[in-house]
Protein backbone atom coordinates (compact mmCIF):
# COMPACT_ATOMS: atom_id res chain seq x y z
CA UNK A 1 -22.58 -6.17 -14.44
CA UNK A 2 -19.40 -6.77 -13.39
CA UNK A 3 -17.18 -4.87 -14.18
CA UNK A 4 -12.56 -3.59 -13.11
CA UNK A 5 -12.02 -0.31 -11.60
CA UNK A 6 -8.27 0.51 -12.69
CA UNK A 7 -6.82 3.51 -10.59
CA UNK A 8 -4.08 5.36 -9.40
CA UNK A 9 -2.77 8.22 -7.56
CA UNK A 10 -0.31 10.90 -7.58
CA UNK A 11 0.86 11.90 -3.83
CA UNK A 12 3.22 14.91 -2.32
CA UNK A 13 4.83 12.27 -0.31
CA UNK A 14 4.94 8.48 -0.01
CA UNK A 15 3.42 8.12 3.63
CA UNK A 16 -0.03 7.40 3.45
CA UNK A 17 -0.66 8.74 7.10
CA UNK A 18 1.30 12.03 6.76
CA UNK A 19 1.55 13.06 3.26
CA UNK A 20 -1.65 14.01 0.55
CA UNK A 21 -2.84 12.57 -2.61
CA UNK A 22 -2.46 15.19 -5.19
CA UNK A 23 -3.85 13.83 -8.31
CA UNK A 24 -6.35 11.10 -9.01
CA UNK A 25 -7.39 8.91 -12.53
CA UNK A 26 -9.72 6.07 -12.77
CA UNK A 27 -10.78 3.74 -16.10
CA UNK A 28 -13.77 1.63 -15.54
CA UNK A 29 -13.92 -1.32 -17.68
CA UNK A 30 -15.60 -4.67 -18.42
CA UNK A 31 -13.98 -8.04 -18.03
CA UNK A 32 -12.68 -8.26 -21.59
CA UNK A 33 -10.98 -4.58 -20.69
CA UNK A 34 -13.30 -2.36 -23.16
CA UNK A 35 -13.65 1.10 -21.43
CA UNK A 36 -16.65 2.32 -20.29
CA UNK A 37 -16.05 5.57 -18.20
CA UNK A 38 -12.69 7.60 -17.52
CA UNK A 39 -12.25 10.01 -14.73
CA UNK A 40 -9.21 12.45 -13.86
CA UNK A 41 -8.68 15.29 -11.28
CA UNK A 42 -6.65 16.92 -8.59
CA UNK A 43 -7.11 17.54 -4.72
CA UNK A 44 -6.34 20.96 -2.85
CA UNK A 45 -3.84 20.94 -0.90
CA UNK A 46 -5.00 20.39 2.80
CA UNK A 47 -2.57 22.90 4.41
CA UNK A 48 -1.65 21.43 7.48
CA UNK A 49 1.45 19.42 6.32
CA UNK A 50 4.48 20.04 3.71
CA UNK A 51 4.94 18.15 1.08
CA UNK A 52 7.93 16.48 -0.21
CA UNK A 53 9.85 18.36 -3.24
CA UNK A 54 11.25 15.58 -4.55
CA UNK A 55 8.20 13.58 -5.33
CA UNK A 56 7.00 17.10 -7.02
CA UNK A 57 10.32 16.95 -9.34
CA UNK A 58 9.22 13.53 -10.29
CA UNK A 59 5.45 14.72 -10.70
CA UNK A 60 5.63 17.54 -11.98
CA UNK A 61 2.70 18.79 -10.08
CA UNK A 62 2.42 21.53 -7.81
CA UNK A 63 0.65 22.34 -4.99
CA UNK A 64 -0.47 25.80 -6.93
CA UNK A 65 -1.80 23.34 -9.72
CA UNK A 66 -3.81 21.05 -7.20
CA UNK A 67 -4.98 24.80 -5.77
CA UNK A 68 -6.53 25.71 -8.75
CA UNK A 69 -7.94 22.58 -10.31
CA UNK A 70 -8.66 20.82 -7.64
CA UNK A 71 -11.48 20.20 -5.10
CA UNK A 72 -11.27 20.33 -1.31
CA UNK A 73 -10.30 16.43 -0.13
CA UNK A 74 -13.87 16.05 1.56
CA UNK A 75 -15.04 16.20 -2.25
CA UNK A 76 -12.26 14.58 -3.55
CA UNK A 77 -12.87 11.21 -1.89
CA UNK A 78 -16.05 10.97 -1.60
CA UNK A 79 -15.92 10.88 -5.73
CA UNK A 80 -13.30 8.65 -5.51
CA UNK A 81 -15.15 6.37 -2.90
CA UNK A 82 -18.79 6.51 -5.05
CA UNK A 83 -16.33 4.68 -7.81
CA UNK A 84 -14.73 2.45 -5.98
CA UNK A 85 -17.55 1.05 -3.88
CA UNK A 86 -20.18 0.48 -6.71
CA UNK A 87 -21.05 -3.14 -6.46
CA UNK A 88 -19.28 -5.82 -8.15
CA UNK A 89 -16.31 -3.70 -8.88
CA UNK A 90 -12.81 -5.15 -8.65
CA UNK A 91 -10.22 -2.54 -8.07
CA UNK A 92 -7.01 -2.89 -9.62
CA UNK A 93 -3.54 -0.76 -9.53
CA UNK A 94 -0.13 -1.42 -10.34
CA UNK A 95 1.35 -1.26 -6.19
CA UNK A 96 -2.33 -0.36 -5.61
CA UNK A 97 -2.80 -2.31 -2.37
CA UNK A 98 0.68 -1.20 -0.77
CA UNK A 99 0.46 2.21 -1.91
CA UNK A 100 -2.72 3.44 -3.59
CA UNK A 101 -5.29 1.82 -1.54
CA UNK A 102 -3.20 2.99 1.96
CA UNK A 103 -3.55 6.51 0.73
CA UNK A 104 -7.50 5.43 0.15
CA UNK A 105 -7.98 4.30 3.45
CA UNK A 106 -6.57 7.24 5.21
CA UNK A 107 -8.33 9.91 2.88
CA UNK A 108 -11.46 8.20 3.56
CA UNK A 109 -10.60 7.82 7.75
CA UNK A 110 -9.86 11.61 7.35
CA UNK A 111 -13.34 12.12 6.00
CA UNK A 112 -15.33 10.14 8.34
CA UNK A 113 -16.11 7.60 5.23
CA UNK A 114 -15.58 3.88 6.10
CA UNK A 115 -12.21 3.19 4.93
CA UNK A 116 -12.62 -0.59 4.46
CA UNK A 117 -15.66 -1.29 2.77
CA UNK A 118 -15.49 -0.52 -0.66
CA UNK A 119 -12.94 -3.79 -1.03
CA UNK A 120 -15.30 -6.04 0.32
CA UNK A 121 -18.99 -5.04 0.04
CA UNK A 122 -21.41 -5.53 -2.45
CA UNK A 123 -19.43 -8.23 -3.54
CA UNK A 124 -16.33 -6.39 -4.56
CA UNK A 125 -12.77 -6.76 -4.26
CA UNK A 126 -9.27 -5.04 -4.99
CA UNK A 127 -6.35 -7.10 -6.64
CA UNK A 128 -2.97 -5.78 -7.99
CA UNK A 129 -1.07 -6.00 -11.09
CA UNK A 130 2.63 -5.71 -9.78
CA UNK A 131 2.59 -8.96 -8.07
CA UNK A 132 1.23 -10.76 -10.44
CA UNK A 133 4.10 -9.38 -13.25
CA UNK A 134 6.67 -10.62 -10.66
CA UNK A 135 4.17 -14.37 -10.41
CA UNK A 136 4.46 -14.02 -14.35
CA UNK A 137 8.03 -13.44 -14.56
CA UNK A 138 8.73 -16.55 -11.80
CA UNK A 139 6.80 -18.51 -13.52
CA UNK A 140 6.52 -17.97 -17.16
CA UNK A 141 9.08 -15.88 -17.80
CA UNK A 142 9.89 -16.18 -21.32
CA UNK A 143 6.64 -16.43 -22.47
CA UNK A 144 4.59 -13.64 -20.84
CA UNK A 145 5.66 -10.15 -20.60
CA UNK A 146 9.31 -8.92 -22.30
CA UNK A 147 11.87 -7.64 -19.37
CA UNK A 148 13.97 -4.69 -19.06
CA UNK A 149 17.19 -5.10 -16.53
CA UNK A 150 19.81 -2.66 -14.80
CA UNK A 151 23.49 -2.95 -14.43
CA UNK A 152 23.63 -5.90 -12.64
CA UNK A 153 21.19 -7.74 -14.79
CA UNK A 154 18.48 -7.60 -12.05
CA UNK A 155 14.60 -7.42 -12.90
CA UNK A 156 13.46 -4.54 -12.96
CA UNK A 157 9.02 -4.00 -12.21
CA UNK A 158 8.43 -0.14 -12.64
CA UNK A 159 5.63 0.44 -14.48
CA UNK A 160 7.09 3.21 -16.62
CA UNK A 161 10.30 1.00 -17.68
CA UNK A 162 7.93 -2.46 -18.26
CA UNK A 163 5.99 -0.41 -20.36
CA UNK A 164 8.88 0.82 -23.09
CA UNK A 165 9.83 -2.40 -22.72
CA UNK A 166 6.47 -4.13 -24.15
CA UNK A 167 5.61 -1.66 -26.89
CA UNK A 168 3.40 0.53 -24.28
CA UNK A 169 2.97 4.06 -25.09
CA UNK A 170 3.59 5.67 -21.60
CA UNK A 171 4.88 9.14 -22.67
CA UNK A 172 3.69 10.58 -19.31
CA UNK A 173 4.86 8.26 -16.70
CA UNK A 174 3.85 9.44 -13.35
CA UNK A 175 0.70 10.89 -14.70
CA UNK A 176 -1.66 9.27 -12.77
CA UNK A 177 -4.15 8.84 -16.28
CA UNK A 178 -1.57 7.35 -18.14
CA UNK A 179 0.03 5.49 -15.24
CA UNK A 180 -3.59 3.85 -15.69
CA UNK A 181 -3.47 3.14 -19.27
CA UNK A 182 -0.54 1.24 -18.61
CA UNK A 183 -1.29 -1.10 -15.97
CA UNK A 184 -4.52 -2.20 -18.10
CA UNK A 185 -2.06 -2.54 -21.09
CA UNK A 186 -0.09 -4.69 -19.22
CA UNK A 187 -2.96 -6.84 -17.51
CA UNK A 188 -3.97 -7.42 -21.43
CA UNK A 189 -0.06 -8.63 -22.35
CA UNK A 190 -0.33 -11.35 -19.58
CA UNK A 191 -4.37 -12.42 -20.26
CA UNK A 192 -3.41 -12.77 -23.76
CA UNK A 193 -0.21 -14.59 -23.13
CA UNK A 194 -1.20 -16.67 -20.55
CA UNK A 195 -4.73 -16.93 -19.54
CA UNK A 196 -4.45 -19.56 -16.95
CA UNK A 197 -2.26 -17.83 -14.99
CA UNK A 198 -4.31 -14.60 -15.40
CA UNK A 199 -7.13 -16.33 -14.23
CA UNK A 200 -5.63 -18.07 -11.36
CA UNK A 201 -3.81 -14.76 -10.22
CA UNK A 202 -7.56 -13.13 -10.66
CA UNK A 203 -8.74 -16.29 -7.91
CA UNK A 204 -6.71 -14.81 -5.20
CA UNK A 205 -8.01 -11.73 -4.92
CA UNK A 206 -10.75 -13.76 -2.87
CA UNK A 207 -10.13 -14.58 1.13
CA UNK A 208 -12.24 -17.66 1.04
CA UNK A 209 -10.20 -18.95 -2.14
CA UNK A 210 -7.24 -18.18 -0.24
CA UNK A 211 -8.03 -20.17 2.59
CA UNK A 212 -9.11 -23.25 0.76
CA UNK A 213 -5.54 -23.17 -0.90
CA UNK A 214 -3.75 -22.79 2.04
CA UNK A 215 -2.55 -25.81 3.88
CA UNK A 216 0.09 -25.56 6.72
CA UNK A 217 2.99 -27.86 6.64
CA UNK A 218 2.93 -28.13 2.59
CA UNK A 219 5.30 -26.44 0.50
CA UNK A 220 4.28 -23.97 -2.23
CA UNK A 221 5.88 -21.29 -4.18
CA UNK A 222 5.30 -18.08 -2.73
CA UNK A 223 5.82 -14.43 -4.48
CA UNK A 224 6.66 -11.06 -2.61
CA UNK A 225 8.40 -8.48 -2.97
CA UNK A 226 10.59 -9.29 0.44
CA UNK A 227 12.45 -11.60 -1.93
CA UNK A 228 14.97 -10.40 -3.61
CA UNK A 229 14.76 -9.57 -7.32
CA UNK A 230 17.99 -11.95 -7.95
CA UNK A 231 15.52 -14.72 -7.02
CA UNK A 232 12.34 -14.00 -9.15
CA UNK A 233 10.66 -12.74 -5.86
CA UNK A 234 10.01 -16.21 -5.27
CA UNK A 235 10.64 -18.38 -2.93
CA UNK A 236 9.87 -22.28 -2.10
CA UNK A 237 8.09 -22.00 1.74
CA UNK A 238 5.99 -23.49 3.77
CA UNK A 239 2.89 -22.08 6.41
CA UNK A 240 3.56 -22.60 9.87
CA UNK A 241 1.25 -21.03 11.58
CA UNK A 242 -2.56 -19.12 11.53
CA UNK A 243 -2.63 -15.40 13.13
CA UNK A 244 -5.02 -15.62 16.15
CA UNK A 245 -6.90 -13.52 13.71
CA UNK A 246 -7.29 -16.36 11.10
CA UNK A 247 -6.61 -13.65 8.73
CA UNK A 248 -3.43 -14.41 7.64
CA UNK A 249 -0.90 -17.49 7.58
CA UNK A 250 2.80 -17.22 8.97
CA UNK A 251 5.14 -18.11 5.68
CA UNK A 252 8.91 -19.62 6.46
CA UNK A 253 11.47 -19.46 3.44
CA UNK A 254 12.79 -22.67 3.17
CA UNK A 255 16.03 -21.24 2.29
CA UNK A 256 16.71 -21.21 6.00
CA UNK A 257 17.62 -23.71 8.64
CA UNK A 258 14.25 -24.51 10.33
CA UNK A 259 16.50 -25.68 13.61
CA UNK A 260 16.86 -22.02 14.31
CA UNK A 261 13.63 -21.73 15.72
CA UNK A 262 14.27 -24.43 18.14
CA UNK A 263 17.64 -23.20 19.34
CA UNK A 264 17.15 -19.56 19.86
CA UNK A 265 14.92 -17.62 22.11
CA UNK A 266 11.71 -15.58 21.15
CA UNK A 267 14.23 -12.14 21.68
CA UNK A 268 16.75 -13.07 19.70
CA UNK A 269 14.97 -14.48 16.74
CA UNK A 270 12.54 -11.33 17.24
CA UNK A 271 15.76 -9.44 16.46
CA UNK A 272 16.63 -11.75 13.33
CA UNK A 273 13.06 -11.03 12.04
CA UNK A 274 13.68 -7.04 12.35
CA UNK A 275 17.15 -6.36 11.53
CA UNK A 276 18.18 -6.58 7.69
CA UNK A 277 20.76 -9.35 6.57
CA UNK A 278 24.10 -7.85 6.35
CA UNK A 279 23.32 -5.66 9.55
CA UNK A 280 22.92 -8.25 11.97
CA UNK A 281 23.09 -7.15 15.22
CA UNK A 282 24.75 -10.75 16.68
CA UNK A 283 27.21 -11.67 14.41
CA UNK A 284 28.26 -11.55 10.11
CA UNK A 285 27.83 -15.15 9.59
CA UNK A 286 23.92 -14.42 11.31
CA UNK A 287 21.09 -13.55 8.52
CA UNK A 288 17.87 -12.07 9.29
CA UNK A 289 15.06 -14.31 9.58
CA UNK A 290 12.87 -14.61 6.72
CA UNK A 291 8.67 -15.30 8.43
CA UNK A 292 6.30 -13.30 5.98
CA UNK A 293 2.96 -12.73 7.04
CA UNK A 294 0.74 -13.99 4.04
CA UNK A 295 -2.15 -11.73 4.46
CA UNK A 296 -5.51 -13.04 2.50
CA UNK A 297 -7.33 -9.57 1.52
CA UNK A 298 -4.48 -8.79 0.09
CA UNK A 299 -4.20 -10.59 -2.85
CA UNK A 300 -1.11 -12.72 -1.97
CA UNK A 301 0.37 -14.53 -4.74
CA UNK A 302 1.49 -18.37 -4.68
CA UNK A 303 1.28 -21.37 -6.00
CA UNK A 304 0.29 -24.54 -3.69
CA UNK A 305 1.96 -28.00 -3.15
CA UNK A 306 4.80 -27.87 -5.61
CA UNK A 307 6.62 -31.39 -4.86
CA UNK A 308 7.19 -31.49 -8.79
CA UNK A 309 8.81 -28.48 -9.61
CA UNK A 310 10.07 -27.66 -13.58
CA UNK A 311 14.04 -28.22 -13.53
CA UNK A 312 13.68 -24.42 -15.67
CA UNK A 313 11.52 -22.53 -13.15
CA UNK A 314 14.24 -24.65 -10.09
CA UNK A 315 17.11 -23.19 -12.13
CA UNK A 316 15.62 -19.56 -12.65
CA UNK A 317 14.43 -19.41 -8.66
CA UNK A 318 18.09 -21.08 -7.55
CA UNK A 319 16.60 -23.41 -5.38
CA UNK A 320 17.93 -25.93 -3.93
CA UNK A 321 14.86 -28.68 -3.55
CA UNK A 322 16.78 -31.59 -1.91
CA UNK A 323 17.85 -29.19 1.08
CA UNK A 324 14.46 -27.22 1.42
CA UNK A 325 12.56 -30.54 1.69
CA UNK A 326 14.95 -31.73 3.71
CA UNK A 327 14.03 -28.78 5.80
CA UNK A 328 10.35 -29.50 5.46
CA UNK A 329 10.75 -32.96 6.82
CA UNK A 330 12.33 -31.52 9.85
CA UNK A 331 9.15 -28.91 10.50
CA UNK A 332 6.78 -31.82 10.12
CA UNK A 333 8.29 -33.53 12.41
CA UNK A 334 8.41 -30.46 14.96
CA UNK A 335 5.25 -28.75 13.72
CA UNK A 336 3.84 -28.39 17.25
CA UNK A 337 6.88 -26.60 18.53
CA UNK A 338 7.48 -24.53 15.51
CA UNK A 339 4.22 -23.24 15.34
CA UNK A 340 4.00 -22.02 19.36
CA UNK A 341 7.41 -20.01 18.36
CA UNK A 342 6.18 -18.33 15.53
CA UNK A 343 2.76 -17.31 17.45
CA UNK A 344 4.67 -15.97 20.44
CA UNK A 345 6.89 -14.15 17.71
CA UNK A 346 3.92 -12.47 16.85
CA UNK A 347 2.24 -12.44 19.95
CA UNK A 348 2.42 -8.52 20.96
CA UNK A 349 4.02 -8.13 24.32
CA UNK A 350 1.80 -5.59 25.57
CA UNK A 351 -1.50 -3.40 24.49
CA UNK A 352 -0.51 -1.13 21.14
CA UNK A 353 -0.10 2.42 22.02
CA UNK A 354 -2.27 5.13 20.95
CA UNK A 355 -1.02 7.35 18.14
CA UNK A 356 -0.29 10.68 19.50
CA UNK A 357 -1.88 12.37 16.47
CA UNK A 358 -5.64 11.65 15.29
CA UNK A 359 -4.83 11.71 12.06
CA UNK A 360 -2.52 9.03 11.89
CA UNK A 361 -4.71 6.77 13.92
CA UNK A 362 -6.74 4.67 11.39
CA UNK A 363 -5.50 1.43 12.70
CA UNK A 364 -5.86 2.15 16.39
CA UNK A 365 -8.93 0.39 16.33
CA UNK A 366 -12.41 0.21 14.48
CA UNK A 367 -15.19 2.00 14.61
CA UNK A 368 -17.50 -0.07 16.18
CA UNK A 369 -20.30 2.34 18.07
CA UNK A 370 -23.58 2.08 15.87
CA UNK A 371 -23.83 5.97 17.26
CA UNK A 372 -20.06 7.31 16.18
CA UNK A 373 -21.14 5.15 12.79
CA UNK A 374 -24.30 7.32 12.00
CA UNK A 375 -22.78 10.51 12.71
CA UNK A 376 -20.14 9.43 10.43
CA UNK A 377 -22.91 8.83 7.69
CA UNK A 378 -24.58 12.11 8.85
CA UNK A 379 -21.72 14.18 7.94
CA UNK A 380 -21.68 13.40 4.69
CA UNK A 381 -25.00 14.66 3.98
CA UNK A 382 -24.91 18.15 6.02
CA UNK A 383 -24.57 21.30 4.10
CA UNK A 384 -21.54 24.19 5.31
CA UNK A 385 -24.40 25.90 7.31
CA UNK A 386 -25.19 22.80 8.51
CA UNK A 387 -22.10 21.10 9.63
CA UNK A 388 -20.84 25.05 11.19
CA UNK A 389 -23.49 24.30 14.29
CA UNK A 390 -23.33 20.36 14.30
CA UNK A 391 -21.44 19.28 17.66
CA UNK A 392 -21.82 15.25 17.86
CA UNK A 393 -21.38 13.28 21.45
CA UNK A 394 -18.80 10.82 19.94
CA UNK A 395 -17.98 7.37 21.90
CA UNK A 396 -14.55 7.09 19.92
CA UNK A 397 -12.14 9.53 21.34
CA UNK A 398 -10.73 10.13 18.38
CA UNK A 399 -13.94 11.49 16.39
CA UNK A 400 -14.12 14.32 18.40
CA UNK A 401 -11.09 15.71 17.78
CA UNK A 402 -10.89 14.58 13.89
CA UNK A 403 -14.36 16.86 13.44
CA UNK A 404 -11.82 19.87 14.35
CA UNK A 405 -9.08 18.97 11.16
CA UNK A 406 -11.94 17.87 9.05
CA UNK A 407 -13.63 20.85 8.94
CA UNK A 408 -10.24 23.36 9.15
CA UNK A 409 -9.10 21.11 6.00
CA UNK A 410 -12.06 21.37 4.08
CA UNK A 411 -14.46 24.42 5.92
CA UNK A 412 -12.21 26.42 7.56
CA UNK A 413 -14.30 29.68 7.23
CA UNK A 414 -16.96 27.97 9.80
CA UNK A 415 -14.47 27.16 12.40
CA UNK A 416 -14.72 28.94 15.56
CA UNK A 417 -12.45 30.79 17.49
CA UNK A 418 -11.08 28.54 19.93
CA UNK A 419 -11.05 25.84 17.10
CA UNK A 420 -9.00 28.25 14.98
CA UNK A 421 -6.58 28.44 17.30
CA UNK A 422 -6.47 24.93 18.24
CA UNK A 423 -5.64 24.29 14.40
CA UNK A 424 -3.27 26.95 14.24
CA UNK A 425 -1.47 25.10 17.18
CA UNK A 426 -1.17 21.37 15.26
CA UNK A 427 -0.30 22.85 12.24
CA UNK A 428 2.40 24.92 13.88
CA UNK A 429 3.45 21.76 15.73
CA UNK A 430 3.62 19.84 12.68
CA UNK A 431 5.65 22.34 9.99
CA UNK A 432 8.16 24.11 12.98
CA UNK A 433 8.98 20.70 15.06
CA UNK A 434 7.95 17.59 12.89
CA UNK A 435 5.55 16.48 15.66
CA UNK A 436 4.77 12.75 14.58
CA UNK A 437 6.97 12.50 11.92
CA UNK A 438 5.70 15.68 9.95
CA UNK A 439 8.84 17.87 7.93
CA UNK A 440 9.85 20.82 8.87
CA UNK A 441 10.35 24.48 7.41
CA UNK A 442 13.46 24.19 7.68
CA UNK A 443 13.89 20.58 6.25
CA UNK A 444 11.35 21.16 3.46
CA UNK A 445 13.50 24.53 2.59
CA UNK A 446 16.69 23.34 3.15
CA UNK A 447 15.63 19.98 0.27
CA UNK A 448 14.57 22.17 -1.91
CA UNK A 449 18.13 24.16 -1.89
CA UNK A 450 19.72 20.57 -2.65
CA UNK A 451 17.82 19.67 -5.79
CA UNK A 452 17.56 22.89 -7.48
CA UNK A 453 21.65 22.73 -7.67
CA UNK A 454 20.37 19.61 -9.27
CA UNK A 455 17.91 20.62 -11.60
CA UNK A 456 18.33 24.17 -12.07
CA UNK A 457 16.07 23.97 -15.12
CA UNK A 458 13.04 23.70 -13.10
CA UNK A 459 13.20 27.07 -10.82
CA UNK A 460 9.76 27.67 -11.65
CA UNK A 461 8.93 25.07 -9.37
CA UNK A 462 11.34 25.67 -6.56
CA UNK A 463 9.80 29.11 -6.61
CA UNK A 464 6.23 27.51 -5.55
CA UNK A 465 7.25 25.57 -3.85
CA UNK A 466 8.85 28.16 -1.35
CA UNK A 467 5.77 30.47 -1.93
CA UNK A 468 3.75 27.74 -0.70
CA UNK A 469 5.52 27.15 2.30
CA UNK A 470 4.70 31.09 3.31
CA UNK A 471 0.76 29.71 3.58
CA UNK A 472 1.84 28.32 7.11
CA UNK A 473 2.51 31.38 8.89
């Protein structure tokens, strides 16, 4: 059967690679949304990075909560994984594939479990609510979902504010179980409301549907969040270009002049790309470039060859059509050029670097050794006893290394002495200097002074919060 995996996570910090996932719910549920399992629980802390107080003030969850309820991460996600890779699943979140499925991939990395597979395998997928709220509110806005705005009358897409907004009982927003609740409340609002754009929204969670929808050189609506609110994080664009990859598609806002890509060099519109509008490094009356990679496993939303646009939805998105096909005419007739640029925009200069840290090197490259792939699998299966005498010859230079934090994270009582002190050392690294981005002692303390002045009603958790900080020395 078929069936949605809704999920979501609490986190001590909003850095998939550095920071932890500290609480975990998931609702399994049929197509129609009926419930049939419901799963909630917490992850130790791992002990070898501080967390961020601020995201605990907005929690409410401690690391001496996550001690005691909680299971050691190795646990955690392989739970998490069995749920999320049972065939014919779709996984779903509200921010799930920017946020929630990041902090998947490097739990899993961390663990030696193959952090891409569960999206794909077995005929499963992953698609996300939040994008297709802002597709919904672009699109059908007064007919859909009901919107809540701040002071300057700007959108607003939190899931705990859409929620009061549409009736939703979300009395314990950033709870990761009834964070849950809500996004499947939601996903009902806009099946109910409007089923065809459900169901097209639904399509795109699929890289081959993707693909056949895709045509370069032909306008279409597109929806990110790299457009501003102001603008229904929509914009009319156009595909220029295929990554060498044939992953993804190279996505130009027509809001721009197209003739800057002919008149300035790959450096300077490299800089456009990177530097935010009203911080142009060449001049005030420069804006940054607007090229969005439109990535196809992950869920993009748009809407193909849009000649005949709604005057409404043209008023709503503030576009002005003449111009931007006036613009598109102009890349037709330059598509050969245009599309070299934006290649060598893209086109990496020289050979990634490393990362410094093997825990933060998930993207470095695959794991591709049939060898380094069974040991992975073999890990899984060994008992403590077992895993305290297992020393692997690893092909991947990183594995080796990772073994060491895996088992001082989860089994540090079988670590030996030379490893113990080779932990001690990264850890030390990480909490007194901020090696590779890590906090500090002294930062971590020295936040924690700042909001208490702020919130002096919750001293309680200052106060573990500090004793936790003792546990690294």
């Amino acid at each position: 059967m078929k069936t949605f995996y809704w999920y979501d996570y609490e986190t001590f910090g909003i850095s998939p690679k550095i920071d932890r996932i500290s609480q975990f719910a998931g609702i399994r549920t049929d197509e129609n949304f009926n419930i049939l399992d419901e799963q909630m629980f917490y992850c130790k802390p791992t002990n070898d990075c501080l967390l961020s107080p601020e995201t605990c003030l907005i929690t409410g969850i401690s690391p001496q909560l996550c001690e005691q309820k909680g299971m050691i991460e190795h646990k955690f996600i392989k739970k998490i994984h069995a749920q999320l890779s049972t065939p014919d699943t779709c996984v779903i979140g509200y921010n799930s594939i920017r946020f929630d499925d990041e902090f998947t991939r490097y739990a899993l990395y961390r663990n030696f479990i193959d952090p891409y597979t569960w999206h794909w395998k077995n005929g499963n997928t992953r698609w996300d609510i939040l994008d297709v709220v802002r597709l919904c509110y672009a699109l059908k806005k007064d007919t859909s979902l009901k919107w809540v705005y701040d002071e300057q009358n700007k959108v607003i897409f939190k899931l705990d504010q859409l929620s009061l907004a549409n009736n939703i009982e979300h009395t314990y927003a950033h709870n990761a179980l009834a964070d849950v609740y809500a996004t499947i409340a939601i996903a009902k609002i806009i099946k109910k409301t409007q089923p065809q754009l459900f169901n097209y929204a639904f399509s795109l969670r699929k890289k081959k549907t993707i693909k056949e929808k895709i045509k370069l050189f032909e306008p279409m609506l597109h929806t990110s969040r790299v457009y501003s609110a102001t603008l229904s994080c929509t914009r009319l664009s156009v595909a220029l270009a295929y990554h060498s990859y044939h992953d993804r598609v190279f996505v130009f806002n027509l809001d721009q002049d197209p003739c800057i890509l002919l008149e300035l060099n790959i450096k300077t519109l490299k800089t456009l790309m990177f530097t935010k509008n009203n911080q142009s490094a060449l001049s005030k009356e420069m804006k940054g470039l607007q090229i969005k990679e439109l990535i196809f496993n992950k869920s993009p939303m748009f809407v193909p060859n849009v000649y005949k646009l709604e005057s409404k939805i043209i008023k709503q998105l503030k576009i002005d059509m003449s111009t931007c096909l006036q613009r598109l005419e102009f890349i037709k007739k330059n598509q050969v050029i245009i599309s070299k640029v934006v290649q060598d925009l893209y086109r990496n200069d020289q050979q990634r670097q490393p990362s410094s840290d093997v825990d933060q090197a998930l993207y470095d490259d695959f794991i591709n050794d049939n060898t380094d792939k069974h040991i992975c699998n073999q890990i899984q299966t060994l008992s403590t006893n077992e895993l305290k005498n297992f020393h692997p010859k690893f092909k991947d230079n990183r594995l080796s290394k990772l073994l060491i934090h895996f088992k001082a994270r989860n089994y540090p009582n079988i670590l030996t002495e030379n490893e113990k002190e080779e932990w001690f050392k990264t850890v030390q690294e990480r909490v007194q200097t901020g090696k590779n981005g890590y906090t500090t002692i002294d930062d971590y303390l020295a936040r924690i002074n700042i909001i208490r002045k702020q919130h002096p009603n919750q001293e309680k958790l200052w106060k573990q919060l500090e004793t936790y900080s003792k546990s690294f020395f």
